[in-house]
Protein backbone atom coordinates (compact mmCIF):
# COMPACT_ATOMS: atom_id res chain seq x y z
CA UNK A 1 -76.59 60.72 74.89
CA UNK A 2 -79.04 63.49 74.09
CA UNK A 3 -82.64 62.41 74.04
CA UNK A 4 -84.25 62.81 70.61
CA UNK A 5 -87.71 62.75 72.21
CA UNK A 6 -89.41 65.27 74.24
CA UNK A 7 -93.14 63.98 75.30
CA UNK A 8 -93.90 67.14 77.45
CA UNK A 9 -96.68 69.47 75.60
CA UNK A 10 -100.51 68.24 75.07
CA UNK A 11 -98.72 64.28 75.04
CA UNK A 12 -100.64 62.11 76.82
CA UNK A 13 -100.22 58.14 76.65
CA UNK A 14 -104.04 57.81 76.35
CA UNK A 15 -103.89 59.55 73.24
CA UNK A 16 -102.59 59.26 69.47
CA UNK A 17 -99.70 61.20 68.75
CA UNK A 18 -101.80 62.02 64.88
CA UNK A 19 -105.67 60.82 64.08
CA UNK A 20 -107.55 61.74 61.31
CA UNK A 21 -111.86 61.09 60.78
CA UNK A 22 -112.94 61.43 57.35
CA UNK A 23 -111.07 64.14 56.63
CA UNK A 24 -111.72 65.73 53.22
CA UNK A 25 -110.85 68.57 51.08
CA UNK A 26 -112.45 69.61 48.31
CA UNK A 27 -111.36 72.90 45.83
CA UNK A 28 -113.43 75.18 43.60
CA UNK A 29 -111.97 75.68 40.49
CA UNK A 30 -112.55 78.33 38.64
CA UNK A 31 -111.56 79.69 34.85
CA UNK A 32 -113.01 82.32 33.20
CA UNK A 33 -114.00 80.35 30.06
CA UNK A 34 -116.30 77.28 31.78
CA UNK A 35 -117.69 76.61 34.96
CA UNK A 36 -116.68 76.33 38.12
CA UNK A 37 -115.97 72.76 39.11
CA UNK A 38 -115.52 71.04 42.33
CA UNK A 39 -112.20 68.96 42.92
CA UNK A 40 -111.59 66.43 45.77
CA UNK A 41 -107.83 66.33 46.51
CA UNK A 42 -109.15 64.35 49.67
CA UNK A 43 -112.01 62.07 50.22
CA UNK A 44 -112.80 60.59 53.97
CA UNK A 45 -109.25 59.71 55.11
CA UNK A 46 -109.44 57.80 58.11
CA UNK A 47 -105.72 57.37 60.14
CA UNK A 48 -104.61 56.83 63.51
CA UNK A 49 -100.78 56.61 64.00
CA UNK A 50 -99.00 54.72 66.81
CA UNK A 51 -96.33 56.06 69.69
CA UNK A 52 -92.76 54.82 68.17
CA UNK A 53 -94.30 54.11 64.46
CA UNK A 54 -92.98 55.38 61.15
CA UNK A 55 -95.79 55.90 58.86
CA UNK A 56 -95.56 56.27 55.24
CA UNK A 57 -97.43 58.04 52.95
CA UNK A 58 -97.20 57.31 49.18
CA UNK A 59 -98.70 57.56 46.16
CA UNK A 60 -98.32 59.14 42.25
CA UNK A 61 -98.91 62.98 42.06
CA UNK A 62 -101.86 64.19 42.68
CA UNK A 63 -102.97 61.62 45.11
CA UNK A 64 -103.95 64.08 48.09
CA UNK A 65 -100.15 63.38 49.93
CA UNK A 66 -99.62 67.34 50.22
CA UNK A 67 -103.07 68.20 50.80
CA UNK A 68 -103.21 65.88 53.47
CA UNK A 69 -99.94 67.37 55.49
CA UNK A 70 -101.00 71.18 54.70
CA UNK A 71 -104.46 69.81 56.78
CA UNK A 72 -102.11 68.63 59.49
CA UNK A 73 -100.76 71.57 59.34
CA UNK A 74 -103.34 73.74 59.78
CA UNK A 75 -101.96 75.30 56.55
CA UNK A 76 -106.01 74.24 54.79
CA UNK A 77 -109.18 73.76 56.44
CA UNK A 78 -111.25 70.58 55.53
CA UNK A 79 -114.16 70.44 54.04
CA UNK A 80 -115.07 67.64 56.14
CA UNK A 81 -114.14 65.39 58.97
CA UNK A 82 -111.45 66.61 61.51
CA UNK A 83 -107.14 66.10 62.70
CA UNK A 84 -105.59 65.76 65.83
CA UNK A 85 -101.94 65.96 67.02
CA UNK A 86 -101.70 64.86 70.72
CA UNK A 87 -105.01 65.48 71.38
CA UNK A 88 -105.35 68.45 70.14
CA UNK A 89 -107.17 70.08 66.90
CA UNK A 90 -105.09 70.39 64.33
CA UNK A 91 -106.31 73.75 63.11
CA UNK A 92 -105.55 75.13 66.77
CA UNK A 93 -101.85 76.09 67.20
CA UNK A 94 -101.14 74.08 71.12
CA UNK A 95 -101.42 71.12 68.61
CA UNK A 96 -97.84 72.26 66.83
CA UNK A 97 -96.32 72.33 69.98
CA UNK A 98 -94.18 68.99 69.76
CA UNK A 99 -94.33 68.83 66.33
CA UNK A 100 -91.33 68.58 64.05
CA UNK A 101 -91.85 69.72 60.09
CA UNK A 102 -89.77 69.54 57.19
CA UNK A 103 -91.60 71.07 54.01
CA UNK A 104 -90.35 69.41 50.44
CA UNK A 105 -88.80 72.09 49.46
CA UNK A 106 -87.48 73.85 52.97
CA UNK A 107 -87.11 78.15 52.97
CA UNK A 108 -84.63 78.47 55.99
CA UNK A 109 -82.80 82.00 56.06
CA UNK A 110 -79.52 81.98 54.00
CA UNK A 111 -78.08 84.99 56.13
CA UNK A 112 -78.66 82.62 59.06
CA UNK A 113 -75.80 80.23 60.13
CA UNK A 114 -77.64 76.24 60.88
CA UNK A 115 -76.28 77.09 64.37
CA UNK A 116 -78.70 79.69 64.85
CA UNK A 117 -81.10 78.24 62.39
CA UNK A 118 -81.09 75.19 64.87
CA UNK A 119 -81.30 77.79 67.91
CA UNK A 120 -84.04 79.73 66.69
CA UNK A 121 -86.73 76.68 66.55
CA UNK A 122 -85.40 75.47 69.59
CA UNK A 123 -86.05 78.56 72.08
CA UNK A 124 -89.33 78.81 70.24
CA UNK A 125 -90.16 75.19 71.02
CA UNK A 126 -89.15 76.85 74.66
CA UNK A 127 -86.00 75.19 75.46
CA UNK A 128 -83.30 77.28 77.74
CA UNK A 129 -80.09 78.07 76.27
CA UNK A 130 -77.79 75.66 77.78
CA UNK A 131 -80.52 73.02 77.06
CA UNK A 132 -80.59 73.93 73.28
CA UNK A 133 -77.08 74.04 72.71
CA UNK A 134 -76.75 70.60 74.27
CA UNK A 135 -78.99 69.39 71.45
CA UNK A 136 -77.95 71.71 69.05
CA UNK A 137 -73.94 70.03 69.24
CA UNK A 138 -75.52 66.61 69.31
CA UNK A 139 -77.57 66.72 65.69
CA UNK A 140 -74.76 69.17 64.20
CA UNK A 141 -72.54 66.20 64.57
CA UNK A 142 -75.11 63.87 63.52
CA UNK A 143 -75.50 66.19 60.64
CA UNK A 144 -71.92 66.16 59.66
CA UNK A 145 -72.67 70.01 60.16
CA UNK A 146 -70.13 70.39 63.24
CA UNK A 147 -67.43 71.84 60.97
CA UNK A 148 -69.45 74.50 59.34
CA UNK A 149 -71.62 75.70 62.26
CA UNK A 150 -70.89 79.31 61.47
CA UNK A 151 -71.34 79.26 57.98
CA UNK A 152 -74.17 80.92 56.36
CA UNK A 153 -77.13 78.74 54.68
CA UNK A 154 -76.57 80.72 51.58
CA UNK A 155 -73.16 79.01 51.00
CA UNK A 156 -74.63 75.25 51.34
CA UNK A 157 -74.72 72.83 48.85
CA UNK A 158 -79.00 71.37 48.09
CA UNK A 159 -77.66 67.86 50.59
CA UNK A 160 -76.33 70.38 53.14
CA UNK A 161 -79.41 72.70 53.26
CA UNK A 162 -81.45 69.16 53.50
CA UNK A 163 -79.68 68.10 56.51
CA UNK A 164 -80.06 71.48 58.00
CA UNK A 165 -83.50 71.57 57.59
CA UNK A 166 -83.45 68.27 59.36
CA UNK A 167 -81.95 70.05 62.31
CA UNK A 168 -84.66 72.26 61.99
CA UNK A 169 -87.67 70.13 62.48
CA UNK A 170 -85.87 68.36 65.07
CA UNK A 171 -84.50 71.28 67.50
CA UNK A 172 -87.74 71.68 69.71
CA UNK A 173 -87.85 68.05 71.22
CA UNK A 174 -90.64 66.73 69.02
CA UNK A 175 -92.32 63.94 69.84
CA UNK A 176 -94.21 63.56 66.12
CA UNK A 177 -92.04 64.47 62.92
CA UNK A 178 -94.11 65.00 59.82
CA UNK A 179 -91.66 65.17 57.14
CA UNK A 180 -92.22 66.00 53.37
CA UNK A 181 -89.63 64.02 51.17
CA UNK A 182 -86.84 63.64 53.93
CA UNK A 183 -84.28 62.51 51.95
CA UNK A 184 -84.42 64.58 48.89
CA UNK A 185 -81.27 65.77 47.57
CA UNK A 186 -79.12 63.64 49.63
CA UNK A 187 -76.19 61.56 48.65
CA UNK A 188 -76.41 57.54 49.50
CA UNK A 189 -74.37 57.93 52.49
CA UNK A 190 -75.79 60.61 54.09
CA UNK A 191 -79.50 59.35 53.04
CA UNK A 192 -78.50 56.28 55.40
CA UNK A 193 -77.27 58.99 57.91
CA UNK A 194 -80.32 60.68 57.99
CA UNK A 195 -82.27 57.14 58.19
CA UNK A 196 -80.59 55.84 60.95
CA UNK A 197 -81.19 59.03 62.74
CA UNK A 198 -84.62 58.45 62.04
CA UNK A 199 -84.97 54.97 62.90
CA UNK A 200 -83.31 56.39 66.80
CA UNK A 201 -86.06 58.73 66.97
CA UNK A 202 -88.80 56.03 66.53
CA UNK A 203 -86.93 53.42 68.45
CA UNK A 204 -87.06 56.28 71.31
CA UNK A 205 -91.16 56.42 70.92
CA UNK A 206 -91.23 58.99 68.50
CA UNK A 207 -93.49 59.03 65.70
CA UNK A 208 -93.36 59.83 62.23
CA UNK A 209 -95.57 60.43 59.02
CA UNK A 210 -93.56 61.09 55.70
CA UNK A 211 -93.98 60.85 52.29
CA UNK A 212 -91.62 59.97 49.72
CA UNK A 213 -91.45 58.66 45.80
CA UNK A 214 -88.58 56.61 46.82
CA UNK A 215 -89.89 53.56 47.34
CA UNK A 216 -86.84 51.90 48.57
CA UNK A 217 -86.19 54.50 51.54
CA UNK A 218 -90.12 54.09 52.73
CA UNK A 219 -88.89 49.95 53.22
CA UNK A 220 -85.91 51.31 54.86
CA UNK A 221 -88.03 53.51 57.38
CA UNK A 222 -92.08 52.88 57.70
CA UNK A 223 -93.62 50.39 59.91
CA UNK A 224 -96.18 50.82 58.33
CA UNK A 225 -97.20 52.57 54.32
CA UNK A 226 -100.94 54.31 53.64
CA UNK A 227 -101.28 54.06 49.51
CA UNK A 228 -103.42 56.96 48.69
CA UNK A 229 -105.10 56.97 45.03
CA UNK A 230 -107.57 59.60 43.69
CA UNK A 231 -107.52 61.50 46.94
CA UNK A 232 -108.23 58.14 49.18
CA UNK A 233 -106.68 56.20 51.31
CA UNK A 234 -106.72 52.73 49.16
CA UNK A 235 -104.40 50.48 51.35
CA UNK A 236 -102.72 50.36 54.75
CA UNK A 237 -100.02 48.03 55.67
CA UNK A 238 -96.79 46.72 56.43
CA UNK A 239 -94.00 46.94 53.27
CA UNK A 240 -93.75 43.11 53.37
CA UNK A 241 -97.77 42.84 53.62
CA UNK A 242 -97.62 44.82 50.58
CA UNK A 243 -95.26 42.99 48.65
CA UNK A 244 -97.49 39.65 49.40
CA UNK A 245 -100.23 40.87 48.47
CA UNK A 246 -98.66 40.45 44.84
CA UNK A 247 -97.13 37.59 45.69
CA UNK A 248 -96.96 34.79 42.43
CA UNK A 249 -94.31 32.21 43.92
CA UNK A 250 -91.55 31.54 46.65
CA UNK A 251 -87.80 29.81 46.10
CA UNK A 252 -87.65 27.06 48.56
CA UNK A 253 -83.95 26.11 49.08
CA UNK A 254 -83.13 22.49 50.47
CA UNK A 255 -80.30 20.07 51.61
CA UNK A 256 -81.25 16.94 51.25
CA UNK A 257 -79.72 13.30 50.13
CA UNK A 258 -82.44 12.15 47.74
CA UNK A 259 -85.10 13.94 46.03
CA UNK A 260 -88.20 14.76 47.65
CA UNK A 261 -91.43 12.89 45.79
CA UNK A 262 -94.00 15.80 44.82
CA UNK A 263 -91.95 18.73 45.13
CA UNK A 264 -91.10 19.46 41.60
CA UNK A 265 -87.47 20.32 43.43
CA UNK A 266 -84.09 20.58 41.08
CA UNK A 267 -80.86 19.47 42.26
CA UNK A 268 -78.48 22.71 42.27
CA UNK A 269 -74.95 20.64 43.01
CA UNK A 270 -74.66 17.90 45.34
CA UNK A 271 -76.97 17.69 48.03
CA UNK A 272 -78.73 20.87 47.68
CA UNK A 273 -82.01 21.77 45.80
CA UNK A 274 -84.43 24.28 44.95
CA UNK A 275 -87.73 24.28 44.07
CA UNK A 276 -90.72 26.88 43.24
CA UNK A 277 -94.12 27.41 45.22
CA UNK A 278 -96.96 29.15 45.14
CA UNK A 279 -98.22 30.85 48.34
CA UNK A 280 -101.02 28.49 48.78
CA UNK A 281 -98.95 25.24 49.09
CA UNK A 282 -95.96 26.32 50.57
CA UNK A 283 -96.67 25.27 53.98
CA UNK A 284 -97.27 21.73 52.26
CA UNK A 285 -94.00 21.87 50.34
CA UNK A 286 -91.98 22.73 52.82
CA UNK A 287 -93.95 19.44 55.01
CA UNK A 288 -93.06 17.24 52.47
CA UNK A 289 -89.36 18.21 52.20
CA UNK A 290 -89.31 17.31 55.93
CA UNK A 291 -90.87 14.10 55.32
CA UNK A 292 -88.22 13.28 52.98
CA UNK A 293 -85.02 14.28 55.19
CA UNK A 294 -84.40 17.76 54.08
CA UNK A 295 -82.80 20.64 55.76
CA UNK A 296 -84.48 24.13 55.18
CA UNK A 297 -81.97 26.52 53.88
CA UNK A 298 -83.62 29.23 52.85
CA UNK A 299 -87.13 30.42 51.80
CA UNK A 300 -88.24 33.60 50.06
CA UNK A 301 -90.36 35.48 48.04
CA UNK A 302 -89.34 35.52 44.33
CA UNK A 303 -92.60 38.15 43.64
CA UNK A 304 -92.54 41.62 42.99
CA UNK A 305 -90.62 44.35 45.04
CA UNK A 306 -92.90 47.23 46.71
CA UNK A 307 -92.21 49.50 43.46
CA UNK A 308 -93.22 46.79 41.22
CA UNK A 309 -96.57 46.09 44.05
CA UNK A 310 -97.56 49.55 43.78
CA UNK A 311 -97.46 49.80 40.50
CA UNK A 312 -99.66 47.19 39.75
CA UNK A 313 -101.97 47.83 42.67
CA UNK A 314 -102.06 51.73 41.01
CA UNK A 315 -102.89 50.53 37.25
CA UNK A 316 -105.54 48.32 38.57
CA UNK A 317 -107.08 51.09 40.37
CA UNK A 318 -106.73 53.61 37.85
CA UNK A 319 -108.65 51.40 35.74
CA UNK A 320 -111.90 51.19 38.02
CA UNK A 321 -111.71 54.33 39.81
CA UNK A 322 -114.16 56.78 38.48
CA UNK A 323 -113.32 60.63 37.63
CA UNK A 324 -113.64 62.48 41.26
CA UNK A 325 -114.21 65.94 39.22
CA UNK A 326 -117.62 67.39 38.61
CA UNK A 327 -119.17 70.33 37.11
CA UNK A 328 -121.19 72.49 39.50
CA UNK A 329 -122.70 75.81 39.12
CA UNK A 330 -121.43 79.40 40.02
């Protein structure tokens, strides 16, 4: 199989594939009719990403997500603080060297076919020919673009142009992928595709920083989620840390003959029962249903999902975040 992975370039494994210090940005902006004011899309964000870790970055609009990947980029200087990709500044070009990009809302040539597209960024990335058009078959067909590699991009459908793009960021052998909505525009089959293609490049050691509004492909994918709010970084974690955090009660189900003393548990249909508990005395629920002959069938969280999480967590911070925007002269 073709190796999704390349860790040649400024990769070293003493150092972070992506690390950010403080990084901030802050805009001028100015209208005729009032004063200039200064606006901080990004306020001291502080991230170091892991070899063979999907990272995801989410948040409402306006939370500093772009901001932060046109930094990465090299796209905007900060105002403050500093990036590196493998080692290197992130301002300085060596540091896009075995890096991967797919922009929201990709621009790829429509004259071009996604067989040249695909060739293109890999001989730039400096891969020979016959290397290339190993690679080039091997995510084609992972695609589903094998059957049209000679068509122009003009002629593509938005899910087809998406998967192409795809291709794109992953022609030169990266070994970091940052990735602007991945799976916009995609069907449900292919946005499990795509997904699973992702997963294989992490589970390889690659790494990989997206953003997404679609809260239900960033549990599919990230290790790990940054929540930014009001241009800051508010909350790193695991998806199911998340979800806990928000946790009100778990469903506890049991087999048992008699009914456990203290538990508060119902009987569902003969021997089996279910009962409710809160995080804090689950541990001594699920005791005392030992004590009193019980099998453990099954125990989960009956909380909130990471949509519902989030949206709490966001209300509660809208409410005691201050404005970020002030007035300062000309």
């Amino acid at each position: 199989m073709v190796s999704l992975i390349s860790f040649g370039g400024n990769r070293t494994t003493a150092e972070p594939p992506l690390e950010t210090r403080t990084l901030s940005k802050v805009f001028t902006d100015r209208q005729w009719f009032r004063r200039p004011r200064k606006v901080t899309a990004l306020n001291g964000l502080s991230l170091q990403l892991r070899p063979g870790e999907a990272f995801g970055l989410v948040g409402p609009n306006g939370a500093g997500k772009s901001t932060t990947i046109k930094l990465l980029l090299g796209l905007l200087f900060p105002s403050d603080g500093a990036a590196w990709i493998n080692g290197a500044p992130a301002s300085q070009a060596p540091s896009r060297k075995s890096l991967g990009f797919l922009p929201e809302n990709p621009a790829l040539y429509g004259h071009l076919s996604p067989w040249e597209t695909l060739m293109g960024a890999a001989r730039v990335h400096g891969l020979s020919t016959s290397t290339a058009s190993e690679r080039i078959t091997y995510l084609l067909d992972e695609l589903g673009l094998s059957g049209v590699t000679g068509k122009p991009l003009r002629k593509f459908s938005k899910g087809m142009l998406q998967r192409a793009a795809i291709g794109h960021a992953l022609a030169g052998t990266p070994n970091l992928l940052i990735l602007d909505e991945p799976l916009s525009g995609l069907d449900p089959i292919w946005r499990k595709q795509v997904v699973n293609l992702l997963v294989d490049f992490r589970d390889r050691g690659g790494t990989i920083l997206f953003s997404s509004h679609i809260l239900a492909d960033v549990e599919r994918l990230a290790d790990r989620i940054g929540i930014l709010h009001g241009g800051e970084l508010q909350r790193v974690g695991s998806p199911s840390e998340i979800v806990a955090d928000h946790l009100s009660e778990y469903v506890i189900r049991s087999k048992g003959e008699q009914e456990p003393a203290g538990v508060g548990a119902r009987l569902e249909g003969g021997n089996r029962w279910v009962a409710i508990s809160h995080p804090d005395s689950l541990w001594s629920m699920l005791h005392k249903l030992e004590e009193a002959g019980h099998q453990i069938l099954e125990v989960r969280p009956a909380g909130p999902g990471l949509e519902d999480a989030m949206t709490q967590m966001i209300g509660d911070w809208s409410i005691t975040t201050k404005n970020n925007v002030s007035t300062a002269p000309e």
